[in-house]
C-alpha atoms as a PDB file:
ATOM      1  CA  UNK A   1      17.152   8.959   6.525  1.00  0.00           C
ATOM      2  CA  UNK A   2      13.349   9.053   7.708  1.00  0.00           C
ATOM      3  CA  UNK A   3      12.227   7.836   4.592  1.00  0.00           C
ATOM      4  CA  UNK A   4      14.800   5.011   4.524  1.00  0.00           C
ATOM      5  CA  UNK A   5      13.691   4.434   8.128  1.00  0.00           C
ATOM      6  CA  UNK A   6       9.950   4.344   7.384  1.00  0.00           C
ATOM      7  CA  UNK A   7      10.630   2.379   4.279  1.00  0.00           C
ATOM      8  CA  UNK A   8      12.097  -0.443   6.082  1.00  0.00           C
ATOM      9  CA  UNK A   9       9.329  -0.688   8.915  1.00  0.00           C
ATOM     10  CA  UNK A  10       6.510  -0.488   5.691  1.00  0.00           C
ATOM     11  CA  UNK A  11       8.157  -3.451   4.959  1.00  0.00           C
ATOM     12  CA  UNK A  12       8.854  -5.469   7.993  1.00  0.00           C
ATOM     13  CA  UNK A  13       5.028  -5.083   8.251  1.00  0.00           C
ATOM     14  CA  UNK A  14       4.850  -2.015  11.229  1.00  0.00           C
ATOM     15  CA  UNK A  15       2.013  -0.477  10.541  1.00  0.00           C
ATOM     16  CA  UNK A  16       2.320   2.109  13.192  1.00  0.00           C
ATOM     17  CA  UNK A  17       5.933   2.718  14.180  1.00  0.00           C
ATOM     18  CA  UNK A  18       7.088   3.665  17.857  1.00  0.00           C
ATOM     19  CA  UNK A  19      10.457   4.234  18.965  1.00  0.00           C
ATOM     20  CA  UNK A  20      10.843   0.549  20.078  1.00  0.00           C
ATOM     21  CA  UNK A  21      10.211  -1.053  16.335  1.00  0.00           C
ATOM     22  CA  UNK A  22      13.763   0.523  16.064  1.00  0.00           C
ATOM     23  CA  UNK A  23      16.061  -1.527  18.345  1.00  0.00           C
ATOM     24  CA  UNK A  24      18.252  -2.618  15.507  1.00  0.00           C
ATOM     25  CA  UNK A  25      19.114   0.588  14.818  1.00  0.00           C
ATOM     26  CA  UNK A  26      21.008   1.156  18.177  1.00  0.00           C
ATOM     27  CA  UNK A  27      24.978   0.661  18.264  1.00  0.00           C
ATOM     28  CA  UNK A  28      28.078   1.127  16.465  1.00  0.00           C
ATOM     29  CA  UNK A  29      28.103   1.396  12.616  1.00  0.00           C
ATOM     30  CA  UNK A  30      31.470   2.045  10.436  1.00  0.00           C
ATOM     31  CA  UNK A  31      33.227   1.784   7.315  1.00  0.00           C
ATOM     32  CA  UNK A  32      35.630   3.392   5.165  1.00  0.00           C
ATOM     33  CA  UNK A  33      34.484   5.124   1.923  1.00  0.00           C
ATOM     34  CA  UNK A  34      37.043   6.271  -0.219  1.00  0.00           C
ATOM     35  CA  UNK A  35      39.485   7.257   2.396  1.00  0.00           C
ATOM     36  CA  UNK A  36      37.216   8.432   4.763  1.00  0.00           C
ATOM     37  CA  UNK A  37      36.519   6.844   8.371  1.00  0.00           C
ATOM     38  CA  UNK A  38      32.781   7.156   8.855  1.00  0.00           C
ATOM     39  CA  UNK A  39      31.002   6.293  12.644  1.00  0.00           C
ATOM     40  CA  UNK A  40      27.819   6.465  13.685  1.00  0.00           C
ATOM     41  CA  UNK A  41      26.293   5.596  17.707  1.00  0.00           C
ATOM     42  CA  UNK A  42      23.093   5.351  18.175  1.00  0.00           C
ATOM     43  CA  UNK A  43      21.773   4.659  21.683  1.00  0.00           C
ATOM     44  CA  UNK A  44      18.697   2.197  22.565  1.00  0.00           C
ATOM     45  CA  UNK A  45      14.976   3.218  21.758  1.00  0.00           C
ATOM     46  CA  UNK A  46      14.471   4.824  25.622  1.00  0.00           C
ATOM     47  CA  UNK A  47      11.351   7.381  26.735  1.00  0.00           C
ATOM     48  CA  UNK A  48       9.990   7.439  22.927  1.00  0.00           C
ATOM     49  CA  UNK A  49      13.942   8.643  21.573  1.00  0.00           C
ATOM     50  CA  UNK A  50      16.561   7.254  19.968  1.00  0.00           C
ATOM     51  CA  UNK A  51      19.557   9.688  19.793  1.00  0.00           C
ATOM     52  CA  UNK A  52      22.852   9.204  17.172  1.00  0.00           C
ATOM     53  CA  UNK A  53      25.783  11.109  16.691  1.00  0.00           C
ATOM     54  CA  UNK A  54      27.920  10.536  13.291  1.00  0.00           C
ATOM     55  CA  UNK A  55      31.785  11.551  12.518  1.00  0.00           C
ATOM     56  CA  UNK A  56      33.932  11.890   9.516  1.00  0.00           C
ATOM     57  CA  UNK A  57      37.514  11.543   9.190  1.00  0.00           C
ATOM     58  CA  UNK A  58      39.770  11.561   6.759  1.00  0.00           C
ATOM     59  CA  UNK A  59      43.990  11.373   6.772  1.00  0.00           C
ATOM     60  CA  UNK A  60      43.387  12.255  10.912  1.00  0.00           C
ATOM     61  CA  UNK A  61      41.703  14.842  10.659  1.00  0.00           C
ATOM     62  CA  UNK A  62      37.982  15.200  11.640  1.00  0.00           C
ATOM     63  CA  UNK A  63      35.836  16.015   8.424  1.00  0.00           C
ATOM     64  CA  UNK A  64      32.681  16.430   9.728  1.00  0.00           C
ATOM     65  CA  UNK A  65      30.150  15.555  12.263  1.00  0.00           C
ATOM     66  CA  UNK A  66      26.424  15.475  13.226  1.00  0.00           C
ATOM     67  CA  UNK A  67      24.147  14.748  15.884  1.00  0.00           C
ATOM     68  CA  UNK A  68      20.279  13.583  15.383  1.00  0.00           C
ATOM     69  CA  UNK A  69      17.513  12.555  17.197  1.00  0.00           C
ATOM     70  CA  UNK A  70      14.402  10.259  16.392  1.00  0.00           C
ATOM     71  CA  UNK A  71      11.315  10.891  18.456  1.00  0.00           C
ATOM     72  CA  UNK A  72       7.753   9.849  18.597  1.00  0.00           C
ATOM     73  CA  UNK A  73       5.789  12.568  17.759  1.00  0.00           C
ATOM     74  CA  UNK A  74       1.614  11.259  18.163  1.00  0.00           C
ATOM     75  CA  UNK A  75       1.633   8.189  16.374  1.00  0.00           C
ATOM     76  CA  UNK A  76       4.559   9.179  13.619  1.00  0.00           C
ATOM     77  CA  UNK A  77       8.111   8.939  13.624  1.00  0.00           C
ATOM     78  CA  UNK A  78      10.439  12.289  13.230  1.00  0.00           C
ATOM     79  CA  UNK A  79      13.621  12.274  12.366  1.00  0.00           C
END
Protein backbone atom coordinates (compact mmCIF):
# COMPACT_ATOMS: atom_id res chain seq x y z
CA UNK A 1 0.00 0.00 0.00
CA UNK A 2 2.92 2.62 0.67
CA UNK A 3 4.44 1.91 -2.43
CA UNK A 4 1.15 2.20 -4.35
CA UNK A 5 0.70 5.40 -2.32
CA UNK A 6 4.13 6.87 -3.12
CA UNK A 7 3.80 5.68 -6.65
CA UNK A 8 0.85 7.73 -7.33
CA UNK A 9 2.20 11.08 -5.69
CA UNK A 10 5.77 10.33 -7.96
CA UNK A 11 3.44 10.75 -10.49
CA UNK A 12 1.06 13.50 -9.79
CA UNK A 13 4.42 15.38 -9.55
CA UNK A 14 4.78 15.59 -5.29
CA UNK A 15 8.05 15.69 -4.83
CA UNK A 16 7.92 15.73 -1.12
CA UNK A 17 4.72 14.18 0.21
CA UNK A 18 2.89 15.40 3.52
CA UNK A 19 -0.16 14.07 4.89
CA UNK A 20 -2.29 16.73 3.04
CA UNK A 21 -1.13 15.58 -0.74
CA UNK A 22 -3.49 12.70 0.40
CA UNK A 23 -7.02 14.18 0.65
CA UNK A 24 -8.39 11.90 -1.98
CA UNK A 25 -7.66 9.16 -0.11
CA UNK A 26 -10.18 10.02 2.74
CA UNK A 27 -13.82 8.36 2.67
CA UNK A 28 -15.71 5.37 1.93
CA UNK A 29 -14.37 2.74 -0.55
CA UNK A 30 -16.30 -0.73 -1.41
CA UNK A 31 -16.89 -3.46 -3.66
CA UNK A 32 -17.62 -6.98 -3.87
CA UNK A 33 -14.90 -9.48 -4.95
CA UNK A 34 -15.95 -12.80 -5.47
CA UNK A 35 -18.53 -12.94 -2.81
CA UNK A 36 -16.90 -10.96 -0.45
CA UNK A 37 -18.10 -7.38 0.88
CA UNK A 38 -14.92 -5.36 1.23
CA UNK A 39 -14.97 -1.54 3.14
CA UNK A 40 -12.51 0.63 3.81
CA UNK A 41 -12.85 4.47 5.90
CA UNK A 42 -10.34 6.53 5.86
CA UNK A 43 -10.63 9.84 7.73
CA UNK A 44 -9.23 13.39 6.41
CA UNK A 45 -5.36 14.16 6.36
CA UNK A 46 -5.57 15.95 10.17
CA UNK A 47 -2.26 16.76 12.60
CA UNK A 48 0.19 14.98 9.91
CA UNK A 49 -2.30 11.42 10.06
CA UNK A 50 -4.57 9.87 8.10
CA UNK A 51 -6.15 6.84 9.89
CA UNK A 52 -8.31 3.78 7.91
CA UNK A 53 -9.94 0.88 9.11
CA UNK A 54 -10.88 -2.03 6.45
CA UNK A 55 -13.56 -5.07 6.87
CA UNK A 56 -14.29 -8.27 5.14
CA UNK A 57 -17.40 -10.09 4.87
CA UNK A 58 -18.54 -12.79 3.32
CA UNK A 59 -22.25 -14.81 3.44
CA UNK A 60 -22.75 -12.37 6.92
CA UNK A 61 -20.21 -13.18 8.50
CA UNK A 62 -17.19 -10.88 9.22
CA UNK A 63 -13.97 -12.32 7.45
CA UNK A 64 -11.52 -10.14 8.47
CA UNK A 65 -10.52 -6.73 9.46
CA UNK A 66 -7.66 -4.19 9.86
CA UNK A 67 -6.85 -0.92 11.06
CA UNK A 68 -3.81 1.40 9.65
CA UNK A 69 -2.42 4.55 10.02
CA UNK A 70 -0.37 6.94 7.64
CA UNK A 71 1.86 9.45 9.35
CA UNK A 72 4.47 11.95 8.50
CA UNK A 73 7.49 10.82 9.75
CA UNK A 74 10.45 13.95 8.85
CA UNK A 75 9.83 14.58 5.41
CA UNK A 76 8.60 10.77 4.37
CA UNK A 77 5.44 9.12 4.41
CA UNK A 78 4.87 5.74 6.66
CA UNK A 79 2.41 3.59 6.23
Amino acid sequence: MKRAILTLLFYAGVASAGAGDLTWLAGTWCGDSAGTWNEEVWLAPRGGSLVGMHRDTRDNALRGFEFFRIVEDGDELVY
